[in-house]
N, C-alpha and C. Protein backbone atom coordinates (compact mmCIF):
# COMPACT_ATOMS: atom_id res chain seq x y z
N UNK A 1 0.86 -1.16 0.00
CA UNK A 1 0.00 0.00 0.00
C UNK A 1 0.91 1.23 0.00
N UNK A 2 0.16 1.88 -1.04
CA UNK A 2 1.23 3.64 -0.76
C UNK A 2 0.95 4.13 0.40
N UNK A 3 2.00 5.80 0.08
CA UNK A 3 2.03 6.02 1.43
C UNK A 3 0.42 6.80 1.56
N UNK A 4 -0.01 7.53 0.08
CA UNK A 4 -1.49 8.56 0.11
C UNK A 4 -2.69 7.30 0.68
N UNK A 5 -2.63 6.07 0.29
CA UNK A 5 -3.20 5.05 0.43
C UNK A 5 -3.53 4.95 1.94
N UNK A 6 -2.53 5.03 2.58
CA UNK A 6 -2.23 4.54 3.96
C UNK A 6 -2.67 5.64 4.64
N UNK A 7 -2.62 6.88 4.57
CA UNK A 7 -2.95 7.86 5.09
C UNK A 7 -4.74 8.19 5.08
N UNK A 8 -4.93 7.85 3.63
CA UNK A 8 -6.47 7.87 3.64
C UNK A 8 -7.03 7.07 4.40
N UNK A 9 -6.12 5.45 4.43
CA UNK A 9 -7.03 4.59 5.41
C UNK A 9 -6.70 5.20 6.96
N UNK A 10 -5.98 5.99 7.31
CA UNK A 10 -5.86 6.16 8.58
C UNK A 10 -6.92 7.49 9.06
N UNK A 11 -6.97 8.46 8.38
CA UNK A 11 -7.90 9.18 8.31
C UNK A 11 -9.41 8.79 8.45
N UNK A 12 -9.40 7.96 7.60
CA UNK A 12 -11.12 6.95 7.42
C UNK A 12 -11.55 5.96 8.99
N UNK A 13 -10.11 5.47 9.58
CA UNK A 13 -10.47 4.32 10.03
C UNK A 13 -10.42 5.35 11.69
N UNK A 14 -9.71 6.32 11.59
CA UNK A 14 -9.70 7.41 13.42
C UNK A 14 -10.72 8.17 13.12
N UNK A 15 -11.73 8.50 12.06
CA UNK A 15 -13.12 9.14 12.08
C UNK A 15 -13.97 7.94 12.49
N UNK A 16 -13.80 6.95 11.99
CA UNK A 16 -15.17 5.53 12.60
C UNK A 16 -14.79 5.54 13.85
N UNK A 17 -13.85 5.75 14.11
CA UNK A 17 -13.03 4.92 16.14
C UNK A 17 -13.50 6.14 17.05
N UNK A 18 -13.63 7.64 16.10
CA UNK A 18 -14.22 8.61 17.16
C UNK A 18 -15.85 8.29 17.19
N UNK A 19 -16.41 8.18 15.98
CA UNK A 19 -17.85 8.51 16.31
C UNK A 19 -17.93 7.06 16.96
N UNK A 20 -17.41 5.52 16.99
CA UNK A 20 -17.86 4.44 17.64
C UNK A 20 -17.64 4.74 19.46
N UNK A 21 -16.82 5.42 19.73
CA UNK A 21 -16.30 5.35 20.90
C UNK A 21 -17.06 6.62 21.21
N UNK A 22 -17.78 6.32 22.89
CA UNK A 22 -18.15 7.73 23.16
C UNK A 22 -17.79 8.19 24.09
N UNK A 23 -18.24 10.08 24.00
CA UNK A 23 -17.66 10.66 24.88
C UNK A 23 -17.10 12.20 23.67
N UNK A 24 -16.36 13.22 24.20
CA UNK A 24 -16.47 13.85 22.95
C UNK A 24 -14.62 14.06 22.48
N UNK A 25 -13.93 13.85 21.96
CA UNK A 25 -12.63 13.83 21.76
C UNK A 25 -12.36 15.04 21.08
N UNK A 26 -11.50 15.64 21.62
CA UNK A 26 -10.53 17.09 20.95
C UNK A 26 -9.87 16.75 19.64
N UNK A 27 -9.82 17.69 18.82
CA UNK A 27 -9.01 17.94 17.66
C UNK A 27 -9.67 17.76 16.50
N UNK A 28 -9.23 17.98 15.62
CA UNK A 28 -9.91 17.78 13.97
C UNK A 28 -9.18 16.90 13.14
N UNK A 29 -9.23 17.08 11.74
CA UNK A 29 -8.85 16.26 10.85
C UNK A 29 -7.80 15.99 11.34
N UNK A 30 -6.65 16.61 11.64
CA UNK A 30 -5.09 15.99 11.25
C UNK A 30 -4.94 15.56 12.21
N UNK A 31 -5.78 15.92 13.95
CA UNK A 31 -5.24 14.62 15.01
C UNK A 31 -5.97 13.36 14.98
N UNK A 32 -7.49 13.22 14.07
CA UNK A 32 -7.54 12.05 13.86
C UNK A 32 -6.82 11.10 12.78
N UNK A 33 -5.86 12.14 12.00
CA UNK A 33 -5.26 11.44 10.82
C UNK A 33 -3.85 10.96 11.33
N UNK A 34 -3.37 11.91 12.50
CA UNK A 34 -2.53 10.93 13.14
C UNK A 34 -3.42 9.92 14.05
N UNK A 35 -3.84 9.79 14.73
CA UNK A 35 -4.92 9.06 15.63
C UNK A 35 -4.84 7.65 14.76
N UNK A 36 -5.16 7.52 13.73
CA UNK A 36 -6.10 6.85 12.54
C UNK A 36 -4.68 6.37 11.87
N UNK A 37 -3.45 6.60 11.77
CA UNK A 37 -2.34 6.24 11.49
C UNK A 37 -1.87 5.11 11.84
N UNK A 38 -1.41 6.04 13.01
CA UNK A 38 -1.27 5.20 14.12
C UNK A 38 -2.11 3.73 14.94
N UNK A 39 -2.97 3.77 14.58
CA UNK A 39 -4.12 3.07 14.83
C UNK A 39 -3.67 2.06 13.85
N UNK A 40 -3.59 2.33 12.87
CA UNK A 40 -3.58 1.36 11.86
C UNK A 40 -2.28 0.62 12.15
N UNK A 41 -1.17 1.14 12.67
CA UNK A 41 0.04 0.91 12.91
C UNK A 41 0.01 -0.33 13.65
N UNK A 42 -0.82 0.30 14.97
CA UNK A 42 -0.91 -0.51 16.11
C UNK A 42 -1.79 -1.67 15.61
N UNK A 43 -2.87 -1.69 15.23
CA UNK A 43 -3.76 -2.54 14.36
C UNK A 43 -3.30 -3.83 14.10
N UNK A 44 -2.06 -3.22 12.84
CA UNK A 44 -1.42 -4.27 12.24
C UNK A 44 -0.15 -5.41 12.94
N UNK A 45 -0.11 -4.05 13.92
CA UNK A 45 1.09 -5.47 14.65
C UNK A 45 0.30 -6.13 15.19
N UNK A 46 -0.99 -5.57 16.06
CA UNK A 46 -1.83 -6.83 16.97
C UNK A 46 -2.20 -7.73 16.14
N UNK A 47 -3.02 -7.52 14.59
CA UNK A 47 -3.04 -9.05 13.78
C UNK A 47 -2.04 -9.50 13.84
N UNK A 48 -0.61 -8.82 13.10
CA UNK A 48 0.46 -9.88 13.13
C UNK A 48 0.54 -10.88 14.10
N UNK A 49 0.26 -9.89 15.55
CA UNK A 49 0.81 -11.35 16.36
C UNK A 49 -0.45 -12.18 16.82
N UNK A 50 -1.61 -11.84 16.81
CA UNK A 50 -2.65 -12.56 16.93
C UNK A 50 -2.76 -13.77 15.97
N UNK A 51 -2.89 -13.07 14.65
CA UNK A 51 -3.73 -13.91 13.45
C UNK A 51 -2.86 -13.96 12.29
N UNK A 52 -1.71 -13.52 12.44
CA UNK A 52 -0.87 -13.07 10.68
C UNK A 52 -1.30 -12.66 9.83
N UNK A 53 -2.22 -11.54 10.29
CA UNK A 53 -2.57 -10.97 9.71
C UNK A 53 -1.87 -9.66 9.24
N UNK A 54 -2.13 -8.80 8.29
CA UNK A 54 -1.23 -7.12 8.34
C UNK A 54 -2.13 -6.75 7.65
N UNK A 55 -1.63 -5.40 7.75
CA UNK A 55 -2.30 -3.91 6.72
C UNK A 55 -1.26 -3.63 5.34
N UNK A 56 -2.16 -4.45 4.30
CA UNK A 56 -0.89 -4.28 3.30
C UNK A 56 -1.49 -4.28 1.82
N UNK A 57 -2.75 -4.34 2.27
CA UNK A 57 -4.07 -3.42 0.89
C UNK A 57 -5.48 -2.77 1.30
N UNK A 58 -5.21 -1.88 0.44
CA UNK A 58 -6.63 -0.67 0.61
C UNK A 58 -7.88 -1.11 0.71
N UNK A 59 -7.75 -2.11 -0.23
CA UNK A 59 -8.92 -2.67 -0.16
C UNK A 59 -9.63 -3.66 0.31
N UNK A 60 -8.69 -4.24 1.10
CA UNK A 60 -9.02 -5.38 1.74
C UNK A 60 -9.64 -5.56 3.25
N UNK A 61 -11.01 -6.12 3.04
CA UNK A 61 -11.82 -5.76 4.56
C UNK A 61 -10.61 -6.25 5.80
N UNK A 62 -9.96 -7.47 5.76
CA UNK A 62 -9.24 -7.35 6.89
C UNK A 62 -8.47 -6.14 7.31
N UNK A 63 -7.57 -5.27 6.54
CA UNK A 63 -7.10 -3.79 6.48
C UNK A 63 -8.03 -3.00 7.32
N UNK A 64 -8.98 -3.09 6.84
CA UNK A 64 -9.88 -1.94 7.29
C UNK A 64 -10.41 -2.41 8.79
N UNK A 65 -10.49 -3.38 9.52
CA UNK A 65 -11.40 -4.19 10.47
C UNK A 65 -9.79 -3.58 11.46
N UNK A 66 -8.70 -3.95 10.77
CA UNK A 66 -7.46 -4.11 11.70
C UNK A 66 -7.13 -2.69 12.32
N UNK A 67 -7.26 -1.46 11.51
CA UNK A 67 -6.88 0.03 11.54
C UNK A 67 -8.15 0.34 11.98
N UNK A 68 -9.45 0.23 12.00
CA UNK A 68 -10.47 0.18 13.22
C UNK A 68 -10.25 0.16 14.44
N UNK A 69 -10.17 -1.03 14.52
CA UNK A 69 -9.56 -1.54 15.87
C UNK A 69 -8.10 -1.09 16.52
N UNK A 70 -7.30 -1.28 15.74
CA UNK A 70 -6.09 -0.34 16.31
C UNK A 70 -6.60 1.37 16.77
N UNK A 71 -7.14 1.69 15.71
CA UNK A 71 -7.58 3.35 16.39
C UNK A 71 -8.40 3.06 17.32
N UNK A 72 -9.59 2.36 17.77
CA UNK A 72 -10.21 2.74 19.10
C UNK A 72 -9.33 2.23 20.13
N UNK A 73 -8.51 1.21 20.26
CA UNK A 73 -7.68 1.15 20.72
C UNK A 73 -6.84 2.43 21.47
N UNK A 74 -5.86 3.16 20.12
CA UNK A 74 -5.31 4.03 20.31
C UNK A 74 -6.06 5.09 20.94
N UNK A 75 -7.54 5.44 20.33
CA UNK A 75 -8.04 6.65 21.23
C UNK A 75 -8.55 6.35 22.29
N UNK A 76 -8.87 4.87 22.95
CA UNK A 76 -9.21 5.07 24.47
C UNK A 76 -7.49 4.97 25.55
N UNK A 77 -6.87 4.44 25.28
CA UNK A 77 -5.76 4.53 25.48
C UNK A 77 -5.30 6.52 25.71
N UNK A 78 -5.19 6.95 24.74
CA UNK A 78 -5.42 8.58 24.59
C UNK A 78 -6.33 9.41 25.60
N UNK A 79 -7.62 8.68 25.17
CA UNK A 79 -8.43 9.23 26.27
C UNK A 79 -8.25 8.90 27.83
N UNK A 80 -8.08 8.16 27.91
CA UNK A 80 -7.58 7.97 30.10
C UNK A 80 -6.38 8.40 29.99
N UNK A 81 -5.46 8.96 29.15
CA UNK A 81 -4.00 9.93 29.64
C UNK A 81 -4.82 10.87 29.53
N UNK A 82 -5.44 11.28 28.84
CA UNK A 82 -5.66 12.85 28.61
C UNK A 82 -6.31 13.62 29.56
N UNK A 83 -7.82 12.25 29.74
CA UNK A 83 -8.89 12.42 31.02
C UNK A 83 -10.19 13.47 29.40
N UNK A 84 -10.53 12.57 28.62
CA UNK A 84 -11.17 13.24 28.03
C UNK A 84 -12.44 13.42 28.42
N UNK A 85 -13.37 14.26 28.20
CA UNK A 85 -14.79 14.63 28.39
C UNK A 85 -15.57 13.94 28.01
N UNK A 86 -16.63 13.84 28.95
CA UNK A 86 -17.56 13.16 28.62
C UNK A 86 -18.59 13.67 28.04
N UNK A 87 -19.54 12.86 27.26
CA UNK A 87 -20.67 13.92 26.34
C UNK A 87 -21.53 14.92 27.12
């Protein structure tokens, strides 16, 4: 996967992980596009070591299920350092 590739899925997959997760989270596009990066980052090592699985096409529902999950991950993790607000 490219790198515009990878970025869109990270963008896409830390907007689903905010509106799934509640409560109300700070920042806009570019901290969920790091958020959503990263997520995907984290994502992909937990398949690796779970399932052998990785993030290594755009289009592929496992990709997308894995960088999901890595971002809510990453933003509740985020949220109890931060102490984010509740709705």
């Amino acid at each position: 996967m490219n790198f515009i590739a990878f970025l869109i899925l990270g963008l896409i997959a830390g907007s689903i992980a905010k509106a799934i997760l509640p409560g109300r989270q700070n920042g806009g596009w570019f901290s969920t596009l790091i958020l959503g990066v990263i997520g995907a980052v984290v994502g992909g090592w937990i398949g690796s070591l779970l399932f052998g699985a990785k993030v290594d096409a755009f289009w592929d529902l496992g990709s997308w299920v894995l960088a999901i999950v890595g971002s809510i991950v990453v933003l509740a993790i985020f949220g109890a350092i931060t102490g984010r607000k509740k709705a």
